[in-house]
PDB file of N, CA and C in Angstrom:
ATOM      1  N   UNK A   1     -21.126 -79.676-207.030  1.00  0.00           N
ATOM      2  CA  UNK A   1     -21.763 -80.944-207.290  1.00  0.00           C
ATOM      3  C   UNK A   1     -22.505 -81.368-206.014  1.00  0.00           C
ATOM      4  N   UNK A   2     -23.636 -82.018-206.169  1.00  0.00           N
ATOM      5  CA  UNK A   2     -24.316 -82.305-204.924  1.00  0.00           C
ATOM      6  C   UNK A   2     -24.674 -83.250-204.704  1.00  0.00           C
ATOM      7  N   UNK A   3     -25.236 -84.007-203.281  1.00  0.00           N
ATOM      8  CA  UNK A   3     -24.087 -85.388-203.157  1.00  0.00           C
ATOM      9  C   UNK A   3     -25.200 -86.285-203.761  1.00  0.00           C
ATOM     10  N   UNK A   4     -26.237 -86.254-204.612  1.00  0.00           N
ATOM     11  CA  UNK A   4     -26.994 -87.270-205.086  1.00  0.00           C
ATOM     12  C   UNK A   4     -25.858 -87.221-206.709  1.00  0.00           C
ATOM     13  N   UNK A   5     -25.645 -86.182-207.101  1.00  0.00           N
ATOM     14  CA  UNK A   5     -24.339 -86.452-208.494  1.00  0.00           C
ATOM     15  C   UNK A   5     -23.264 -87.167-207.976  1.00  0.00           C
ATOM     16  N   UNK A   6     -22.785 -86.606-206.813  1.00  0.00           N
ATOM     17  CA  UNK A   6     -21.454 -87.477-206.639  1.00  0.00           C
ATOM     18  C   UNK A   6     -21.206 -88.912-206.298  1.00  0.00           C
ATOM     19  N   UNK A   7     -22.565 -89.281-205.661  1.00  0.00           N
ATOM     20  CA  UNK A   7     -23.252 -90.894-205.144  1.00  0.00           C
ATOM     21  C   UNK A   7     -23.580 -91.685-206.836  1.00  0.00           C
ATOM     22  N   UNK A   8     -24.291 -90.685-207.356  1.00  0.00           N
ATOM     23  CA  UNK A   8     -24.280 -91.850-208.745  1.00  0.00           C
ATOM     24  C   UNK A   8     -23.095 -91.949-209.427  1.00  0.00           C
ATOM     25  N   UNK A   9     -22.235 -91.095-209.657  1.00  0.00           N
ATOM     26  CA  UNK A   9     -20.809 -91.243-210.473  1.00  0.00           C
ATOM     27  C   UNK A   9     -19.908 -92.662-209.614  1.00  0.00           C
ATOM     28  N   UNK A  10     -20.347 -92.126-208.101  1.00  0.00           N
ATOM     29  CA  UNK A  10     -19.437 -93.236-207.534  1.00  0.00           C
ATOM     30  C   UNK A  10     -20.317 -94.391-207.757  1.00  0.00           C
ATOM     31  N   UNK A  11     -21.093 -94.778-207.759  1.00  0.00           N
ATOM     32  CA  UNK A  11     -22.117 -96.152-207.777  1.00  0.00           C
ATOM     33  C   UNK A  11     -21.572 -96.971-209.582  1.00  0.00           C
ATOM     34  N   UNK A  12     -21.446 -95.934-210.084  1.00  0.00           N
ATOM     35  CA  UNK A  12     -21.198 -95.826-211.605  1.00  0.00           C
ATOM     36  C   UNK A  12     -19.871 -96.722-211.772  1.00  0.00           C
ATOM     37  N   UNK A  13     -19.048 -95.837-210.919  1.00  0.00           N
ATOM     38  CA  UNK A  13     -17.371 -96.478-210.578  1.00  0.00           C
ATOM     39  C   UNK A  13     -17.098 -97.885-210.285  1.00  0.00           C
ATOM     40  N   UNK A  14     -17.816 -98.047-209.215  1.00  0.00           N
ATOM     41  CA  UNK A  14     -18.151 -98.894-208.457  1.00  0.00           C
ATOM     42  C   UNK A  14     -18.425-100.205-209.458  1.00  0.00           C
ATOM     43  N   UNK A  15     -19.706 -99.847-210.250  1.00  0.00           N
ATOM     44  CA  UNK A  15     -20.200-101.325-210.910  1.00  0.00           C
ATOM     45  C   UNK A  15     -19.257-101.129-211.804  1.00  0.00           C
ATOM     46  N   UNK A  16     -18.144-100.319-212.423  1.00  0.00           N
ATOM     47  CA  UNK A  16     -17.455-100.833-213.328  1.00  0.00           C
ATOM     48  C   UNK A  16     -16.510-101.188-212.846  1.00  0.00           C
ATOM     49  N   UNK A  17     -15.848-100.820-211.965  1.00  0.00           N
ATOM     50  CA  UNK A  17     -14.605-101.708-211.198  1.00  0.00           C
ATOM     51  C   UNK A  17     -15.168-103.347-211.206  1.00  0.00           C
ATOM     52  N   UNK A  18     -16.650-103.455-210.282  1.00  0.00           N
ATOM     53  CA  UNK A  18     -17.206-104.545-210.087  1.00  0.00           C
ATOM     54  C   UNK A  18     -16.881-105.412-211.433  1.00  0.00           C
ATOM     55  N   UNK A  19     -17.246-104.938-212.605  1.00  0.00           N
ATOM     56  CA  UNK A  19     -17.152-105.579-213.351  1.00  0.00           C
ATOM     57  C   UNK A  19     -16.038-105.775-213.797  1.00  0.00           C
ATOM     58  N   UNK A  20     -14.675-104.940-214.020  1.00  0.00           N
ATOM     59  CA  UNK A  20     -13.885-105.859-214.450  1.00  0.00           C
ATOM     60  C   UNK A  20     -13.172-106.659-213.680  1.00  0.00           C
ATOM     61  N   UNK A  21     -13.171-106.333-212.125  1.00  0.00           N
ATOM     62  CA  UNK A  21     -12.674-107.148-211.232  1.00  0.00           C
ATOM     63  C   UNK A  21     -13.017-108.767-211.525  1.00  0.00           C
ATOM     64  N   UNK A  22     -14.288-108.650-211.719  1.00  0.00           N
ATOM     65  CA  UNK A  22     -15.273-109.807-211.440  1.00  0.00           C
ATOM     66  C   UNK A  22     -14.600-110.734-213.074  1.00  0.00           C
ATOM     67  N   UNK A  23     -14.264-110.041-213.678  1.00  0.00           N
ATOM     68  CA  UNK A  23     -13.344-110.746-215.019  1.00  0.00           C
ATOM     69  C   UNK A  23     -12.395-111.209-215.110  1.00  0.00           C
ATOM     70  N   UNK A  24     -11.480-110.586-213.835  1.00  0.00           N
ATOM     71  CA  UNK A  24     -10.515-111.222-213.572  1.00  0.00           C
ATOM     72  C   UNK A  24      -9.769-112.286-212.882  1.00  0.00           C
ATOM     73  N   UNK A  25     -11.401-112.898-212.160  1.00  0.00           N
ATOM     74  CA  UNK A  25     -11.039-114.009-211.186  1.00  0.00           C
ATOM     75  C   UNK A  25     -11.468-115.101-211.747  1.00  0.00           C
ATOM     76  N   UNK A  26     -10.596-116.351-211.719  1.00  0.00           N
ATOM     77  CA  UNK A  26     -11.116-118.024-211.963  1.00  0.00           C
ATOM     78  C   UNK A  26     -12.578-118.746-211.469  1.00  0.00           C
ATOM     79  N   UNK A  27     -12.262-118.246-210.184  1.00  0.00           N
ATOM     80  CA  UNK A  27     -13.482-118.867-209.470  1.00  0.00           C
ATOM     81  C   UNK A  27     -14.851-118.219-209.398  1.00  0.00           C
ATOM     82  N   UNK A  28     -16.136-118.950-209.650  1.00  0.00           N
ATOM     83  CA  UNK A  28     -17.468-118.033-208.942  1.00  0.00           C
ATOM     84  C   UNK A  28     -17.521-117.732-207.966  1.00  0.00           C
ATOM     85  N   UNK A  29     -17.332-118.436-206.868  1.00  0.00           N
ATOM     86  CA  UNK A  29     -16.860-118.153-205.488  1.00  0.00           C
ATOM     87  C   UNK A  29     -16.236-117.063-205.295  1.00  0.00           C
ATOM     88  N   UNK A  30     -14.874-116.790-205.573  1.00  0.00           N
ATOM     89  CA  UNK A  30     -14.539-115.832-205.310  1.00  0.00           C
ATOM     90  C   UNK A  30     -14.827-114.760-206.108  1.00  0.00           C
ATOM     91  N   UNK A  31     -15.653-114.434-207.260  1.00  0.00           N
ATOM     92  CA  UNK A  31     -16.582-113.357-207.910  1.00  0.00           C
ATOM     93  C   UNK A  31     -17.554-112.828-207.148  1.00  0.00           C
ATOM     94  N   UNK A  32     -18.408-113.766-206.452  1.00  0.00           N
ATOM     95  CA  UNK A  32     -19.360-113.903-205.531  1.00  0.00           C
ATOM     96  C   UNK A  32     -19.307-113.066-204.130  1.00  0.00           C
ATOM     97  N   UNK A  33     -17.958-113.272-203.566  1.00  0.00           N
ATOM     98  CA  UNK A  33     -17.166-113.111-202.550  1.00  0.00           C
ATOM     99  C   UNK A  33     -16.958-111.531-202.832  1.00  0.00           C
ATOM    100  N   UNK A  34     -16.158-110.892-203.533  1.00  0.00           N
ATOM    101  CA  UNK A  34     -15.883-110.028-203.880  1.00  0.00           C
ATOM    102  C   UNK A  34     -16.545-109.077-204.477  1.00  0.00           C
ATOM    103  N   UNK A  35     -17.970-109.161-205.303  1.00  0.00           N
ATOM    104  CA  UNK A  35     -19.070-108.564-205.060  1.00  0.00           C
ATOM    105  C   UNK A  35     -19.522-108.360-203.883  1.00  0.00           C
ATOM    106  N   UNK A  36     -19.425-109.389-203.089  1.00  0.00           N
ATOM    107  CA  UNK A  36     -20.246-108.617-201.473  1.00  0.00           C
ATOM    108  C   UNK A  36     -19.456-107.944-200.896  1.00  0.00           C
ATOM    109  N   UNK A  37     -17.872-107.805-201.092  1.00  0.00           N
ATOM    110  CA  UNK A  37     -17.490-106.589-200.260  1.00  0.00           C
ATOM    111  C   UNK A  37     -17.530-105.443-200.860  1.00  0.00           C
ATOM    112  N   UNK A  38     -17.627-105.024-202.743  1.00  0.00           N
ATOM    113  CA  UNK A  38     -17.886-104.249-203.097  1.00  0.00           C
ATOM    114  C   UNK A  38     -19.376-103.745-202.709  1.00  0.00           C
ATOM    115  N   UNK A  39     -20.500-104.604-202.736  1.00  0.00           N
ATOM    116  CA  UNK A  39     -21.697-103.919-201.833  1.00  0.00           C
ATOM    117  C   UNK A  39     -22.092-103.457-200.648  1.00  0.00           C
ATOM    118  N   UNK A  40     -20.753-103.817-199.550  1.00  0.00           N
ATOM    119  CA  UNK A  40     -20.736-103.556-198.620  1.00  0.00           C
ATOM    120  C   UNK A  40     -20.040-102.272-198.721  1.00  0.00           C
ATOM    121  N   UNK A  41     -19.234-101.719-199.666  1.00  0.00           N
ATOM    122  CA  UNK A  41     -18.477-100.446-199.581  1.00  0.00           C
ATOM    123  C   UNK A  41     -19.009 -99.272-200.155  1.00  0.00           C
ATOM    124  N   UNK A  42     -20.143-100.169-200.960  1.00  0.00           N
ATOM    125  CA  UNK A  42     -21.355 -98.923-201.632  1.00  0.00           C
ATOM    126  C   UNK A  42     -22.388 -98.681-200.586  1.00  0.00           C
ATOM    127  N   UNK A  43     -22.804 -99.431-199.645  1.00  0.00           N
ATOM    128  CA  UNK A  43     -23.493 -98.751-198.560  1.00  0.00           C
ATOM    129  C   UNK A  43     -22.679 -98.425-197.368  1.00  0.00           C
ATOM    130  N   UNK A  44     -21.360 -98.716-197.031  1.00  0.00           N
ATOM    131  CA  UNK A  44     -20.822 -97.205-196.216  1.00  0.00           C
ATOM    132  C   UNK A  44     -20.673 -95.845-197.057  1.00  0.00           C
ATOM    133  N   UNK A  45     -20.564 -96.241-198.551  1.00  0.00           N
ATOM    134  CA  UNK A  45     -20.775 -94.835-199.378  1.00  0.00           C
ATOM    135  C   UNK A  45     -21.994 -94.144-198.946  1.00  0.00           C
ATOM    136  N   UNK A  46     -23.160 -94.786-199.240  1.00  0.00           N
ATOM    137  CA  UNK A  46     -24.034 -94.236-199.066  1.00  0.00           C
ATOM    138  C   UNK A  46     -24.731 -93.934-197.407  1.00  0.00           C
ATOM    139  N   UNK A  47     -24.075 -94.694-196.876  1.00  0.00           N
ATOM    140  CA  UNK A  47     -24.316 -94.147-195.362  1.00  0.00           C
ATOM    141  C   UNK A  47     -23.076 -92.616-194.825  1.00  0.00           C
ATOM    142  N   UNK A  48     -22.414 -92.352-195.797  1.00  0.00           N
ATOM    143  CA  UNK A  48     -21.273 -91.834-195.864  1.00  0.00           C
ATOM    144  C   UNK A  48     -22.153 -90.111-196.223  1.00  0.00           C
ATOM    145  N   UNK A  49     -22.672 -90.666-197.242  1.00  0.00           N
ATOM    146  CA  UNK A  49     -23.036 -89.560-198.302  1.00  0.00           C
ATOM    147  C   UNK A  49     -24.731 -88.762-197.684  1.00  0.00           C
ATOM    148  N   UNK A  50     -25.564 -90.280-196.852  1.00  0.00           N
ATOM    149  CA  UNK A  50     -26.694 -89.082-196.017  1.00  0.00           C
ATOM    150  C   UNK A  50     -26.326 -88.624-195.209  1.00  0.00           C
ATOM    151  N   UNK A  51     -24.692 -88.674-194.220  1.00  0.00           N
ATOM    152  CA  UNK A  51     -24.550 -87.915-193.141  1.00  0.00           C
ATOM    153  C   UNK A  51     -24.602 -86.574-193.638  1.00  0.00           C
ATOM    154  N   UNK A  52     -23.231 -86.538-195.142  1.00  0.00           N
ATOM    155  CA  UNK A  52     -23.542 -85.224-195.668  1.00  0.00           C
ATOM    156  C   UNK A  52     -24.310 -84.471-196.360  1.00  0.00           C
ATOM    157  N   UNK A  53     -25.776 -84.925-196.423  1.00  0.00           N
ATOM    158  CA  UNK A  53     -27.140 -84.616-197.156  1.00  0.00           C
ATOM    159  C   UNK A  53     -27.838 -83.328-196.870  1.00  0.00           C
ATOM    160  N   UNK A  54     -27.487 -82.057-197.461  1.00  0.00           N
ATOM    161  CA  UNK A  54     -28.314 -80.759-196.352  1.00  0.00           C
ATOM    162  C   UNK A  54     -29.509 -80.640-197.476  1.00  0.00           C
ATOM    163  N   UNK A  55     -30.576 -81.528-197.069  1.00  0.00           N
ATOM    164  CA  UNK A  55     -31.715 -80.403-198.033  1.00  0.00           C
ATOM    165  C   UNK A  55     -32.843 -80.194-196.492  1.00  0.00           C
ATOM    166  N   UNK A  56     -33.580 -79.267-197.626  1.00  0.00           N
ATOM    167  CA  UNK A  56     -34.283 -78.105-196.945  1.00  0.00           C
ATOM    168  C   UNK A  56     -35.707 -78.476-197.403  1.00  0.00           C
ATOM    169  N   UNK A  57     -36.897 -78.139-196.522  1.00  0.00           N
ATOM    170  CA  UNK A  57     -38.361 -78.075-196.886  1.00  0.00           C
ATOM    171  C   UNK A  57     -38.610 -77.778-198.545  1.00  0.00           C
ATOM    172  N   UNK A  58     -37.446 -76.926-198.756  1.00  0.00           N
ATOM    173  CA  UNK A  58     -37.645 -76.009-200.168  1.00  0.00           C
ATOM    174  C   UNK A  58     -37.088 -77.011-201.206  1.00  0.00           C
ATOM    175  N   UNK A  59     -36.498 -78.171-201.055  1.00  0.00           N
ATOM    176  CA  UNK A  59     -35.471 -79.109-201.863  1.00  0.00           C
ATOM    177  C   UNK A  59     -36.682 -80.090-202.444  1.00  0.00           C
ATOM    178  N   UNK A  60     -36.801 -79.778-203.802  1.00  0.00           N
ATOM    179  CA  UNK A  60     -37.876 -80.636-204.582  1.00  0.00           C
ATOM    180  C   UNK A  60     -37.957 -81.888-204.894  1.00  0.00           C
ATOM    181  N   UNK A  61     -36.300 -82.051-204.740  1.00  0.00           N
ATOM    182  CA  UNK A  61     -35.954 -83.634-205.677  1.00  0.00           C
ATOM    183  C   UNK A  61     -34.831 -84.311-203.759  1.00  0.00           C
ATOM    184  N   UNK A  62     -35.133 -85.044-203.485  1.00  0.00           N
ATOM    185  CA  UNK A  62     -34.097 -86.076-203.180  1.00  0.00           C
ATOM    186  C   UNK A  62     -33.701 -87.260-203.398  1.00  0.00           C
ATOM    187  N   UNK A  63     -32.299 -87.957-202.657  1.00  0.00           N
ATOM    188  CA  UNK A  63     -32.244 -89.357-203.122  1.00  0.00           C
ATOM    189  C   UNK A  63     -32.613 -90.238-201.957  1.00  0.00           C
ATOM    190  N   UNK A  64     -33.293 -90.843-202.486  1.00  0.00           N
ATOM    191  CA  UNK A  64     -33.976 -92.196-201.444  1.00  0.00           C
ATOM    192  C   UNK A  64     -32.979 -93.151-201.185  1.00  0.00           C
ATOM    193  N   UNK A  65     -32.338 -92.733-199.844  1.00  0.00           N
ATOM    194  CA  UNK A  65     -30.999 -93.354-199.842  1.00  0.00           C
ATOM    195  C   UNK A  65     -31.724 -94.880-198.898  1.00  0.00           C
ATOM    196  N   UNK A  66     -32.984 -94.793-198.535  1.00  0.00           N
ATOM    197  CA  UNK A  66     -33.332 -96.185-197.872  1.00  0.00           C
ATOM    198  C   UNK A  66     -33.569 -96.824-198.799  1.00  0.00           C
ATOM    199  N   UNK A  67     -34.153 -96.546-200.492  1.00  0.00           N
ATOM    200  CA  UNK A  67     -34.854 -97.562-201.082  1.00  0.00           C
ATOM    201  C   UNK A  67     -33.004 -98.287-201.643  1.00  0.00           C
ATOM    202  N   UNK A  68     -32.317 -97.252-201.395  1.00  0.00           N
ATOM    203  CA  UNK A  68     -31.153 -97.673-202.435  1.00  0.00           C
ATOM    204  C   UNK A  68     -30.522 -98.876-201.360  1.00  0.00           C
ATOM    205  N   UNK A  69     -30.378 -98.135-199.904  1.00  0.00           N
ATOM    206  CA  UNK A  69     -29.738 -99.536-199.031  1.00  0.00           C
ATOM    207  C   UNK A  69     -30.482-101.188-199.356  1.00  0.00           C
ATOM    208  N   UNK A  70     -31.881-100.516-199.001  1.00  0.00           N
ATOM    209  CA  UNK A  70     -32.777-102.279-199.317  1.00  0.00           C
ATOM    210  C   UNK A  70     -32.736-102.521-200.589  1.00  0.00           C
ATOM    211  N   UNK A  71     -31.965-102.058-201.631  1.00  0.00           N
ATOM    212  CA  UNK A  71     -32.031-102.705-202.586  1.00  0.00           C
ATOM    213  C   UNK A  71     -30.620-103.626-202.946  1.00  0.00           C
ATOM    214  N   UNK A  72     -29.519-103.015-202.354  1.00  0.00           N
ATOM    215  CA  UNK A  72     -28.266-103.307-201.976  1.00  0.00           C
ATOM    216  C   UNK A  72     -28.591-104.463-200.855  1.00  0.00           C
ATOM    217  N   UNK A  73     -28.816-104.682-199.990  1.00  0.00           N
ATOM    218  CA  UNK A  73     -29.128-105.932-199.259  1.00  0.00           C
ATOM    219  C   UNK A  73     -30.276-107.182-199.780  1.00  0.00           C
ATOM    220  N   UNK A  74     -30.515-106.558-200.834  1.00  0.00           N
ATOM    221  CA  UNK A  74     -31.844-107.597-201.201  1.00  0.00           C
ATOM    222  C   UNK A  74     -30.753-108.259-202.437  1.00  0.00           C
ATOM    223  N   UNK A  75     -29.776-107.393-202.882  1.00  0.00           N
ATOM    224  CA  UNK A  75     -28.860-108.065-204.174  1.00  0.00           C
ATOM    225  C   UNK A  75     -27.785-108.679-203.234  1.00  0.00           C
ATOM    226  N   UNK A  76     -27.078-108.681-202.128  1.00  0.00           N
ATOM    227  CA  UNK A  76     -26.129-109.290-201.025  1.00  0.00           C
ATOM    228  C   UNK A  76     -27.057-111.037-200.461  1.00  0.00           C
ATOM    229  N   UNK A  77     -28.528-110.809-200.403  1.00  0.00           N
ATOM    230  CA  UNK A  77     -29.299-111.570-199.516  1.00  0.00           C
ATOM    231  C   UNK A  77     -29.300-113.006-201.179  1.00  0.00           C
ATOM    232  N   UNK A  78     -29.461-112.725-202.322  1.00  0.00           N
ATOM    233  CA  UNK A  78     -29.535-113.053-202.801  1.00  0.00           C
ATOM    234  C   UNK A  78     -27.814-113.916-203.281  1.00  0.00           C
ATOM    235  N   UNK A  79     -26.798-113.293-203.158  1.00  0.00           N
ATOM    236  CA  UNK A  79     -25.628-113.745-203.622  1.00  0.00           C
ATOM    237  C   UNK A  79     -25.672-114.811-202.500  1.00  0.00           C
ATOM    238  N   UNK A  80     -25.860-114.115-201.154  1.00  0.00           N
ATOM    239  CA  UNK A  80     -25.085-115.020-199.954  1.00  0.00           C
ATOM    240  C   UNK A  80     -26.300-116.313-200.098  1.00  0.00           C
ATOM    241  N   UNK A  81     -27.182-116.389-200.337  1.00  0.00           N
ATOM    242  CA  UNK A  81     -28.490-118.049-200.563  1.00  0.00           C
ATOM    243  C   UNK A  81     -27.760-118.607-201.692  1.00  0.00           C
ATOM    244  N   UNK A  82     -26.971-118.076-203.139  1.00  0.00           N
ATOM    245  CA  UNK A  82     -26.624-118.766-203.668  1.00  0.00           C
ATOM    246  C   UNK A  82     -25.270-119.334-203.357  1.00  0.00           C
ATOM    247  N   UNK A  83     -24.255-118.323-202.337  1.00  0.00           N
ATOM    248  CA  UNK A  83     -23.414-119.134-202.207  1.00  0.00           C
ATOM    249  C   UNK A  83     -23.637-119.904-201.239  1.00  0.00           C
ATOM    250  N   UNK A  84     -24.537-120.417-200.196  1.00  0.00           N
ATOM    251  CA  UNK A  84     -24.544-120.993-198.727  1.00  0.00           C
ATOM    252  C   UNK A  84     -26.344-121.235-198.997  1.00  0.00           C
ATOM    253  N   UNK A  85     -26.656-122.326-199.604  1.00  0.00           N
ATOM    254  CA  UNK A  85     -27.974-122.748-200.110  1.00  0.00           C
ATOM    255  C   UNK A  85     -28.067-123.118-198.644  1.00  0.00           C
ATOM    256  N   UNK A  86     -29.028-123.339-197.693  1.00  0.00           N
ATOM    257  CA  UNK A  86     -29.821-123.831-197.318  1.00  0.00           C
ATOM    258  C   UNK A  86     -29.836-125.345-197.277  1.00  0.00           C
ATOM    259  N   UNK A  87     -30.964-125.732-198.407  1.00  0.00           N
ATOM    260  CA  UNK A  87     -31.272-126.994-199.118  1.00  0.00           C
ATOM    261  C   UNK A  87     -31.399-126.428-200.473  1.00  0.00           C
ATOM    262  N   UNK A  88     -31.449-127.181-201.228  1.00  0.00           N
ATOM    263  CA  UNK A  88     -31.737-127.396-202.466  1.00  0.00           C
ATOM    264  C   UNK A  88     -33.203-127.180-202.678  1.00  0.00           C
ATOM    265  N   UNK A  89     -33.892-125.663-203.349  1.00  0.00           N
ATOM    266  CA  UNK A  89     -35.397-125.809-203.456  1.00  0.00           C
ATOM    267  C   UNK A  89     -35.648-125.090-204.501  1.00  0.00           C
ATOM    268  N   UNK A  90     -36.600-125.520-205.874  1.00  0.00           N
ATOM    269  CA  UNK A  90     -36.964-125.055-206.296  1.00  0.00           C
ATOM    270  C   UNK A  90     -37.140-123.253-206.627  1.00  0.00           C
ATOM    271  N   UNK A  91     -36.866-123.439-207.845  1.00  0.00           N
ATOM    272  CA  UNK A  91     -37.125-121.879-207.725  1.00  0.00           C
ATOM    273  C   UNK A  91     -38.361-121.175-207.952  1.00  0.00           C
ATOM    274  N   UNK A  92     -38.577-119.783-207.084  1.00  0.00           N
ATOM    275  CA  UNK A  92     -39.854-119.781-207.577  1.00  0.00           C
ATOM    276  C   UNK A  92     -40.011-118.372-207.807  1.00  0.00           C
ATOM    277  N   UNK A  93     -39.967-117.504-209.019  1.00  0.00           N
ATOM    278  CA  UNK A  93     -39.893-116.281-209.415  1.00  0.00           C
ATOM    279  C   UNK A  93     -40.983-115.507-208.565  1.00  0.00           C
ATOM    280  N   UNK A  94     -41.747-115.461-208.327  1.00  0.00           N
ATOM    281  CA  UNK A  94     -42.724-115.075-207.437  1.00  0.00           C
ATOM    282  C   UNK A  94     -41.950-114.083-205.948  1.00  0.00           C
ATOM    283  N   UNK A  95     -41.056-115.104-205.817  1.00  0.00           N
ATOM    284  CA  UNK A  95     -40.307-114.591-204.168  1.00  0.00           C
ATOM    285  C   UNK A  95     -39.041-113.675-204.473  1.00  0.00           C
ATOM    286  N   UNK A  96     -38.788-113.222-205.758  1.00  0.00           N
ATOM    287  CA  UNK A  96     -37.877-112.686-206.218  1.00  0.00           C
ATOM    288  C   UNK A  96     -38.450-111.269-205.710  1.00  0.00           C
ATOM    289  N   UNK A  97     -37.447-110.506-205.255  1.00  0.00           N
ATOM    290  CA  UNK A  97     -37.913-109.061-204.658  1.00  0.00           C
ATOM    291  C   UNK A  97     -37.427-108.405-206.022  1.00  0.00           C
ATOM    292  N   UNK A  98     -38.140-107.506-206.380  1.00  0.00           N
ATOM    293  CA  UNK A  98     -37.570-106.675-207.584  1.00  0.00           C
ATOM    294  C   UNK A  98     -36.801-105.415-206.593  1.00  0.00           C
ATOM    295  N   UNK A  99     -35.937-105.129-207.051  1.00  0.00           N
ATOM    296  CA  UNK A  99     -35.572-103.620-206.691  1.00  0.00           C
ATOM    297  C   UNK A  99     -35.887-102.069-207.282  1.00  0.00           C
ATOM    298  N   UNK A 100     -35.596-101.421-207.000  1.00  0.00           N
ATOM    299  CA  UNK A 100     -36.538-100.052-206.847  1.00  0.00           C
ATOM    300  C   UNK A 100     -36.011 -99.181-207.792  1.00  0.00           C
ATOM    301  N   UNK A 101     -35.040 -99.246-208.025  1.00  0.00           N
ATOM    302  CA  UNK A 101     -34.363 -98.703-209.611  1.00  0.00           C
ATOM    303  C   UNK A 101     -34.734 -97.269-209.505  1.00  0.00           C
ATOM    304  N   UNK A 102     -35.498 -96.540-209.253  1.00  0.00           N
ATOM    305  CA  UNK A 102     -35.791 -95.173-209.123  1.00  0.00           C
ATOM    306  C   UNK A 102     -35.105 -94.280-207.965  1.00  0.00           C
ATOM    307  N   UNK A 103     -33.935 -93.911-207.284  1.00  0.00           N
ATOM    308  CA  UNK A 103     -33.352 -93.148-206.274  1.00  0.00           C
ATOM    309  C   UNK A 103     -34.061 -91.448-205.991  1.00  0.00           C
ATOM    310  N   UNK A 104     -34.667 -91.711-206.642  1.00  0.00           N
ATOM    311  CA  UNK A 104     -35.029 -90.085-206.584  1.00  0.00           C
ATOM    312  C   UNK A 104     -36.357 -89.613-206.573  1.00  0.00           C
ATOM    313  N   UNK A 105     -36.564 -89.267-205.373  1.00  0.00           N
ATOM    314  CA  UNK A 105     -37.747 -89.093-204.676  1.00  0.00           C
ATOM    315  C   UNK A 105     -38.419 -86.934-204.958  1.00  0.00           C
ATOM    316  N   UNK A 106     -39.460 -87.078-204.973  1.00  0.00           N
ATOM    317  CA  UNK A 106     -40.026 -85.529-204.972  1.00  0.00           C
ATOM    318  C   UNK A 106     -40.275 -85.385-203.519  1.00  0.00           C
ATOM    319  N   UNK A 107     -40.570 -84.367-203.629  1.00  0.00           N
ATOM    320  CA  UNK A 107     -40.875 -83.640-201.586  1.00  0.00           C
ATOM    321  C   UNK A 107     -42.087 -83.182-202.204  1.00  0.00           C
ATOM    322  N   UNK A 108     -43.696 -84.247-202.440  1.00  0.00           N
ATOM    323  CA  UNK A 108     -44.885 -83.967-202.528  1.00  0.00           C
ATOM    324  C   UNK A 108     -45.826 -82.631-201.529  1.00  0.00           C
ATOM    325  N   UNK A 109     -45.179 -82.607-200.131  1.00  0.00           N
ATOM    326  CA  UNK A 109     -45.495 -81.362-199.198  1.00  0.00           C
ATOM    327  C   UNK A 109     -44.400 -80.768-199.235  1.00  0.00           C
ATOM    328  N   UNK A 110     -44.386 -79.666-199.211  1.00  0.00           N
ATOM    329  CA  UNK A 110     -43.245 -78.223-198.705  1.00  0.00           C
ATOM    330  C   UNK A 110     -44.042 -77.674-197.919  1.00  0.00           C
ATOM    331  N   UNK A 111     -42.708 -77.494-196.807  1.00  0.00           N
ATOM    332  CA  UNK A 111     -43.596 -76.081-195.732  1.00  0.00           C
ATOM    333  C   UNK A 111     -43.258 -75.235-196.200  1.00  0.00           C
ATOM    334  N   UNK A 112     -44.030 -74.110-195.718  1.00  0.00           N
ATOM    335  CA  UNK A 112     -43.941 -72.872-195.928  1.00  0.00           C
ATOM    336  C   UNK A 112     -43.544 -71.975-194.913  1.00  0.00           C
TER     337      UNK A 112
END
């Protein structure tokens, strides 16, 4: 198995634990709370998983383990404004970062 299979099964794990954990608590707060340390444990996964990453010039497909971190901090950046507002401001869909949903990148050049 190679570690872009074994990173999605665990990511897989991950949001389903997330989820029933997240069923089992009273508070939003602490749902809130406890999502961010589960996102914090999916990017030492994944900082875990490019140490052990061997591809080669010849490797067609990889996983875009940066688009996956900034997308993991852009869903953390978003929990932590709703739990610790600022001020009170309007919302404005516009400033919403979409995330990148695609992990898997082609190697457009190969050397030869």
């Amino acid at each position: 198995m190679n570690p872009q299979q074994h990173f999605g099964k665990l990511i897989v794990i991950t949001l389903s634990a997330l989820a029933f954990s997240l069923s089992t608590f009273a508070n939003e707060q602490e749902q809130l709370t406890t999502a961010m340390k589960q996102l914090d444990a999916a990017k030492l996964s994944l900082k875990r998983a490019l140490r052990e990453v061997s591809t080669s010039p010849k490797t067609r497909e990889y996983f875009d383990y940066a688009a996956a971190e900034r997308d993991i901090n852009t869903i953390k950046a978003g929990i932590n404004q709703y739990i610790n507002p600022s001020r009170a401001i309007p919302r404005d869909p516009k400033a919403i970062r979409t995330l990148n949903e695609d992990y898997s990148k082609l190697h457009t050049t190969l050397k030869k």
